[in-house]
N, C-alpha and C. Protein backbone atom coordinates (compact mmCIF):
# COMPACT_ATOMS: atom_id res chain seq x y z
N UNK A 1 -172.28 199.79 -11.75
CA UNK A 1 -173.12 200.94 -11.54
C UNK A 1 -173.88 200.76 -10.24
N UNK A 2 -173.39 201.88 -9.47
CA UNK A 2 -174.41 201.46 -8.09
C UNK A 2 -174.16 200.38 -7.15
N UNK A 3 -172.74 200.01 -7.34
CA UNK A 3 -172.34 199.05 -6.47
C UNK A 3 -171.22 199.13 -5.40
N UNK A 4 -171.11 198.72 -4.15
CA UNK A 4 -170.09 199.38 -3.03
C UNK A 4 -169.29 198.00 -3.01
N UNK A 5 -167.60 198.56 -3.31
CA UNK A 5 -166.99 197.64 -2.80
C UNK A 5 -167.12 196.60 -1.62
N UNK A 6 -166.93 195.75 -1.85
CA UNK A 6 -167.21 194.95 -0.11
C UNK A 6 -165.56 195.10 0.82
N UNK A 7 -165.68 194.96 1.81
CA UNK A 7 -164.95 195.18 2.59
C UNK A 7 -164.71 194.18 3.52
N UNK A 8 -163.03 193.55 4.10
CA UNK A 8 -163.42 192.21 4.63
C UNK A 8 -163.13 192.51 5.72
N UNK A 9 -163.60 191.57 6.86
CA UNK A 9 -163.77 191.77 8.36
C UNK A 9 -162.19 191.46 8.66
N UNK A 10 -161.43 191.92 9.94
CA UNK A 10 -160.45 191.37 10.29
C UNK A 10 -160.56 190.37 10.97
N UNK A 11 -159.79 189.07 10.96
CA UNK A 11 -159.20 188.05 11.40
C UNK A 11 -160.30 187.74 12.32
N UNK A 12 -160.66 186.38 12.74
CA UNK A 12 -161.60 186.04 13.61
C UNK A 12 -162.58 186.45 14.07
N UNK A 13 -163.51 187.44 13.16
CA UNK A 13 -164.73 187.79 13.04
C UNK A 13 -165.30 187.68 11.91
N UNK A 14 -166.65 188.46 11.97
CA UNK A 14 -167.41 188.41 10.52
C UNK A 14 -168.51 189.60 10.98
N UNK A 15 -169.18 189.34 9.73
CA UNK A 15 -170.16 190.74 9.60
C UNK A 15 -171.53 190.35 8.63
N UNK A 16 -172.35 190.81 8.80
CA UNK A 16 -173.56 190.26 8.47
C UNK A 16 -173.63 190.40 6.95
N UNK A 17 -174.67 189.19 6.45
CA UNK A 17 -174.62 189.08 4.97
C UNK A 17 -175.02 190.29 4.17
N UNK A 18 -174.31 190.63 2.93
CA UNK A 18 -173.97 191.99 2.37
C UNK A 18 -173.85 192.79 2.71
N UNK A 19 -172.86 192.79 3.96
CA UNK A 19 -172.89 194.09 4.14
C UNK A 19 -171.51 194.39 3.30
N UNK A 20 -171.30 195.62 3.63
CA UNK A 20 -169.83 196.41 2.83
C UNK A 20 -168.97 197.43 4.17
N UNK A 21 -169.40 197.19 5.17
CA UNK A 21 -168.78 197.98 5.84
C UNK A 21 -167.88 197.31 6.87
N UNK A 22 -166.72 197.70 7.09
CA UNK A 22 -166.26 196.88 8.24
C UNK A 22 -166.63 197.52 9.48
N UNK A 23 -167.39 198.79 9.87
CA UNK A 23 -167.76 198.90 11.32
C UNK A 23 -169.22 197.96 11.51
N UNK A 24 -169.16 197.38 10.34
CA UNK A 24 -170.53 196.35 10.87
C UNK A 24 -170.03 194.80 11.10
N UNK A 25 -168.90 194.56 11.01
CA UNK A 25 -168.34 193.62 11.87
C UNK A 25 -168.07 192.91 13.50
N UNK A 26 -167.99 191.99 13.29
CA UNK A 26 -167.99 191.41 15.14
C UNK A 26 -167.91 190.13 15.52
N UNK A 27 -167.00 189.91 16.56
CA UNK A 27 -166.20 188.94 16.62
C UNK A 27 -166.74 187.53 16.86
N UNK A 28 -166.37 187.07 15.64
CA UNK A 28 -167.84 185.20 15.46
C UNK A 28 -167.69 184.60 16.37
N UNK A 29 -169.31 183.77 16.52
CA UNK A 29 -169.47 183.06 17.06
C UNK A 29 -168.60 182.02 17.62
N UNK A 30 -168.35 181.82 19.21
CA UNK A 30 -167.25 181.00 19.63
C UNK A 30 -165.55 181.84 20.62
N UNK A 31 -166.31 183.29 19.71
CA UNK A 31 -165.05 184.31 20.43
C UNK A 31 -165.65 185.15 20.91
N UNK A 32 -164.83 186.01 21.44
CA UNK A 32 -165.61 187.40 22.25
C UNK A 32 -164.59 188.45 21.99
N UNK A 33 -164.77 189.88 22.12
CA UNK A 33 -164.11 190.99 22.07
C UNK A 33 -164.34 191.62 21.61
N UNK A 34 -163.41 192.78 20.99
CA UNK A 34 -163.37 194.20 20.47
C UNK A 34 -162.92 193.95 18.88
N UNK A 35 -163.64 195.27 18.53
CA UNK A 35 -162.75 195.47 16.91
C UNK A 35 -162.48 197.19 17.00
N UNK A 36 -161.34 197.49 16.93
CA UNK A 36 -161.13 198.66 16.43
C UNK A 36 -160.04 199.14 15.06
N UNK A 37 -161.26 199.84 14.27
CA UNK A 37 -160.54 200.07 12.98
C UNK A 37 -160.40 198.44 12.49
N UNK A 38 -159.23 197.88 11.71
CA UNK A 38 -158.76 197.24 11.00
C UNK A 38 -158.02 195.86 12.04
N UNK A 39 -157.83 195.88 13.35
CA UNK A 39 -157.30 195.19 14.18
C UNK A 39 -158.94 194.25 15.54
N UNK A 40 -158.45 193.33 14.98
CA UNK A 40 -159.34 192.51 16.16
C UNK A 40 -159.25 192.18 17.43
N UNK A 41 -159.04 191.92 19.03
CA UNK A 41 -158.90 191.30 19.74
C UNK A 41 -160.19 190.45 19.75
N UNK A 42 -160.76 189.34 18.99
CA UNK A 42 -161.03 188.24 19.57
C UNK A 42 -160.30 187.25 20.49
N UNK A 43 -160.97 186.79 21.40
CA UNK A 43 -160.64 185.70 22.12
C UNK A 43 -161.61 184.53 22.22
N UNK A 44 -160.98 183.14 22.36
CA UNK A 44 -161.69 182.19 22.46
C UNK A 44 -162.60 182.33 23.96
N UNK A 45 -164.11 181.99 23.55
CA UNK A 45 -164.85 181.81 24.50
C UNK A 45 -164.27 180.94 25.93
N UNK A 46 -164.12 181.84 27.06
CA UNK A 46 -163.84 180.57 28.11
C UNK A 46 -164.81 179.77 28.44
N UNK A 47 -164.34 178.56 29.13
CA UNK A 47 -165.17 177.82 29.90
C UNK A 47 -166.39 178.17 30.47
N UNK A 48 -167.49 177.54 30.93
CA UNK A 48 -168.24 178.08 31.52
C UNK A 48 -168.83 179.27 30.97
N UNK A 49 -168.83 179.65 30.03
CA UNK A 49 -169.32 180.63 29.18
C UNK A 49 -169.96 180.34 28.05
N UNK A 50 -170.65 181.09 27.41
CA UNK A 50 -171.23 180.90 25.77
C UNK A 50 -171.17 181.93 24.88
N UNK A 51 -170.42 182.07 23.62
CA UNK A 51 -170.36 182.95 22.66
C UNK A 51 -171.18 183.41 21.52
N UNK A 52 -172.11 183.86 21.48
CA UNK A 52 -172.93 183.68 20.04
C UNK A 52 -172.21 184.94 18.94
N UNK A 53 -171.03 185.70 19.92
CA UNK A 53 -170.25 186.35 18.56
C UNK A 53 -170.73 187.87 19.06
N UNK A 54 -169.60 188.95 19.10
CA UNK A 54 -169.61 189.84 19.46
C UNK A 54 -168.66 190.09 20.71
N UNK A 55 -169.01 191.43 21.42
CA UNK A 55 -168.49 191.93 22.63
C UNK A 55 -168.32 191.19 23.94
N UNK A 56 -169.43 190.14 24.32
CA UNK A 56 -169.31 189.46 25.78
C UNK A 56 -169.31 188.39 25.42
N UNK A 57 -168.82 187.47 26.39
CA UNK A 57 -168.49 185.75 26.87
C UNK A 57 -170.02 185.85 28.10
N UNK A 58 -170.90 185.17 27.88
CA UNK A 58 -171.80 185.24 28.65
C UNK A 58 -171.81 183.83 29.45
N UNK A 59 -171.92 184.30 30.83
CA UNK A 59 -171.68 182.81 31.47
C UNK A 59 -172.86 181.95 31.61
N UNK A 60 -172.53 180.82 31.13
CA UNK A 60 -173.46 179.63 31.30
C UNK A 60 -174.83 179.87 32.65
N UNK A 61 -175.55 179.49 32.56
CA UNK A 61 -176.52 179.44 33.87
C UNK A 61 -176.19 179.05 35.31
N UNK A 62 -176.68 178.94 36.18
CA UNK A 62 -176.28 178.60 37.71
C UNK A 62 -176.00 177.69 37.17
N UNK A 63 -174.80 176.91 37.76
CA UNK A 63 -174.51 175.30 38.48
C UNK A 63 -174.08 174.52 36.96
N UNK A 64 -173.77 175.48 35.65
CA UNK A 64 -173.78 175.33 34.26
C UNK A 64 -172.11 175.22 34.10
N UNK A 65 -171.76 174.26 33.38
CA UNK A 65 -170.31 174.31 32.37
C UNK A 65 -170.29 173.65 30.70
N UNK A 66 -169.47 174.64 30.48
CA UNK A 66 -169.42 174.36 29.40
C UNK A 66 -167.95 174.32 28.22
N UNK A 67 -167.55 174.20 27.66
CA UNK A 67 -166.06 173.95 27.31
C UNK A 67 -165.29 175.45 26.91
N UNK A 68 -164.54 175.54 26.76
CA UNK A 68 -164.22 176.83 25.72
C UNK A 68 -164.25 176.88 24.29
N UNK A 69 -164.70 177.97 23.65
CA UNK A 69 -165.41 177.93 22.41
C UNK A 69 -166.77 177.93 22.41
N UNK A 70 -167.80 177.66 23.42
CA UNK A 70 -169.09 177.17 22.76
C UNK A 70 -169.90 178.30 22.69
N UNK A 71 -170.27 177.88 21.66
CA UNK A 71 -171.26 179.21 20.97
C UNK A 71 -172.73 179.27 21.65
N UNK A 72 -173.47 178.32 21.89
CA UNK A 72 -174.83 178.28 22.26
C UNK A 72 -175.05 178.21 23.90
N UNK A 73 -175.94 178.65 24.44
CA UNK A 73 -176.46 178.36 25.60
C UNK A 73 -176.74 177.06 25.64
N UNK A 74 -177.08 175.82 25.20
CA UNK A 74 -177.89 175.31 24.53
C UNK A 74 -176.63 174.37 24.65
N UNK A 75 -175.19 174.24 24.80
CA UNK A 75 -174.84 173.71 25.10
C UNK A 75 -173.31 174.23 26.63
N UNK A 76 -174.21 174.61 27.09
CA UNK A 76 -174.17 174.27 28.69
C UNK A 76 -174.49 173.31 28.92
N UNK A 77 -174.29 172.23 30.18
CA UNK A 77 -174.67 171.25 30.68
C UNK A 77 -174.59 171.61 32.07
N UNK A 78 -175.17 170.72 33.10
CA UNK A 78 -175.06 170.66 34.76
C UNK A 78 -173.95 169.99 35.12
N UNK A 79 -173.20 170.82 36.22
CA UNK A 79 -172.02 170.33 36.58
C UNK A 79 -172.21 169.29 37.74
N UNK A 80 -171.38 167.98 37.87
CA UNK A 80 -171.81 167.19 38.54
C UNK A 80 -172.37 167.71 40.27
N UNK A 81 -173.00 167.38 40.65
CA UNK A 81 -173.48 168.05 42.01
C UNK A 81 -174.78 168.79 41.54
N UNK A 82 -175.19 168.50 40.59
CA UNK A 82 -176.27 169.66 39.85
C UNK A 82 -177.11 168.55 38.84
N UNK A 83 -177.90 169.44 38.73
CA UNK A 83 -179.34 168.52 37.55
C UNK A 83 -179.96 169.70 36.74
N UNK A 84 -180.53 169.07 35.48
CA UNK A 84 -181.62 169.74 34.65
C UNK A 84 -181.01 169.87 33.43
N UNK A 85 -182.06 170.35 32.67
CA UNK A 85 -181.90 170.15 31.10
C UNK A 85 -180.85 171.56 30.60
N UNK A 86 -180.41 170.89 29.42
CA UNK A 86 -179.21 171.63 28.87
C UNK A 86 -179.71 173.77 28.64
N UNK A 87 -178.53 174.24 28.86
CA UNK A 87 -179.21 175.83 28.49
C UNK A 87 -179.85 176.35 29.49
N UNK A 88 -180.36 175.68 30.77
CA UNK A 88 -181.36 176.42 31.60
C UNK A 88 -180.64 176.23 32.93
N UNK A 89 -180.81 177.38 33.99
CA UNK A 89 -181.01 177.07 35.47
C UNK A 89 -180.60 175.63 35.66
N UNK A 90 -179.45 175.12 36.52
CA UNK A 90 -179.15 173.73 36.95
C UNK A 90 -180.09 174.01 38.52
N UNK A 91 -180.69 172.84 38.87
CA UNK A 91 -180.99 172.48 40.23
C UNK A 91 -179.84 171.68 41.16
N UNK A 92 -179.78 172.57 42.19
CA UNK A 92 -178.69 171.57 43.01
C UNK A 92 -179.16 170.47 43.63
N UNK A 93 -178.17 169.55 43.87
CA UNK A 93 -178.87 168.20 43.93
C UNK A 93 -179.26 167.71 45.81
N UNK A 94 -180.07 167.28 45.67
CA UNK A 94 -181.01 167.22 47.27
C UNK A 94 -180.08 166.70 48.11
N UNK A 95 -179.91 166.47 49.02
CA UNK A 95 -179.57 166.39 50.37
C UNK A 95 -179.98 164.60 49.88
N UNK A 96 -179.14 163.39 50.41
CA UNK A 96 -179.48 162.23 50.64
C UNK A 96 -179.43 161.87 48.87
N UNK A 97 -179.12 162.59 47.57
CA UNK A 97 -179.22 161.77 46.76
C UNK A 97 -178.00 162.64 45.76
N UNK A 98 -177.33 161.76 44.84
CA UNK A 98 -176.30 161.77 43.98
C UNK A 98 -176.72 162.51 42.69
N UNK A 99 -176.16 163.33 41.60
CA UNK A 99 -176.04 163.65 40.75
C UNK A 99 -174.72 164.11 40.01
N UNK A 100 -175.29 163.08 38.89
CA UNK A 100 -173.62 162.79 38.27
C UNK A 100 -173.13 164.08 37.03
N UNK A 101 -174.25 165.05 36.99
CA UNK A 101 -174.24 166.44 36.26
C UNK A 101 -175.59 165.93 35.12
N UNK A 102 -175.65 167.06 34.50
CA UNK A 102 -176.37 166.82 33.20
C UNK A 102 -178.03 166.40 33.57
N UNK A 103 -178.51 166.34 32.63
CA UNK A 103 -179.73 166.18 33.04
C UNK A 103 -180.68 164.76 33.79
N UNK A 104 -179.53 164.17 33.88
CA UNK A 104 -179.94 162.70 34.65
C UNK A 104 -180.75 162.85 35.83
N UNK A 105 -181.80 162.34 36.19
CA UNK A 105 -182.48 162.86 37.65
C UNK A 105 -181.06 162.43 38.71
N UNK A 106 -182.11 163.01 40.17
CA UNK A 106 -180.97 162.62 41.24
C UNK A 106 -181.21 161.35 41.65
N UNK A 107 -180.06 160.49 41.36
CA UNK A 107 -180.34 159.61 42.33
C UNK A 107 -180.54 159.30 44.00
N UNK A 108 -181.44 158.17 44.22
CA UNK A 108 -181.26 158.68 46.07
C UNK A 108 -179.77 157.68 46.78
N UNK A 109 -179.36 158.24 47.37
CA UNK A 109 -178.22 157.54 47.97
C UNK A 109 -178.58 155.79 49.28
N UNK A 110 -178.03 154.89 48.84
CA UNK A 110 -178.28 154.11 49.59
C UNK A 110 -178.29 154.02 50.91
């Protein structure tokens, strides 16, 4: 009595808890794309990008990489030639000193 069938998301997405509708579906965390009707194009998150699930692959921050698949900003890292903490703005690395990526300071060059 008073209850709506549930309805399941297509293939490599999902849809928020109780819902019953499949236009409230969208493509999980880790993928990116479209849903129309009953058919999905998810795709795996590229490189250098971050997925938290839905329509866009959002690219990592300046001077940022990150693998394919990854869901969080949060895991971006600094690409070597670059510095600073994970998820944020990389700093490029100074003139006269080394950086091996990631959040390691720069070293100064001998």
């Amino acid at each position: 009595r008073g209850q709506t069938a549930c309805s399941s998301c297509p293939a490599s997405t999902t849809g928020p808890r109780g819902s019953t509708s499949s236009t409230n579906c969208f493509c999980a965390p880790g993928t990116f794309g479209t849903i129309t009707g009953s058919t999905s194009e998810c795709g795996t998150c590229p490189e250098a990008h971050y997925c938290p699930g839905g329509p866009v692959a959002v690219p990592c921050p300046e001077g940022g990489w990150s693998p394919a698949g990854t869901v969080g900003v949060g895991n971006c890292v600094c690409m070597p030639g670059w510095y600073g903490a994970n998820g944020l703005p990389c700093t490029l690395c100074p003139i006269g000193h080394s950086c091996e990526g990631g959040s390691q300071a720069p070293s100064p060059c001998p």
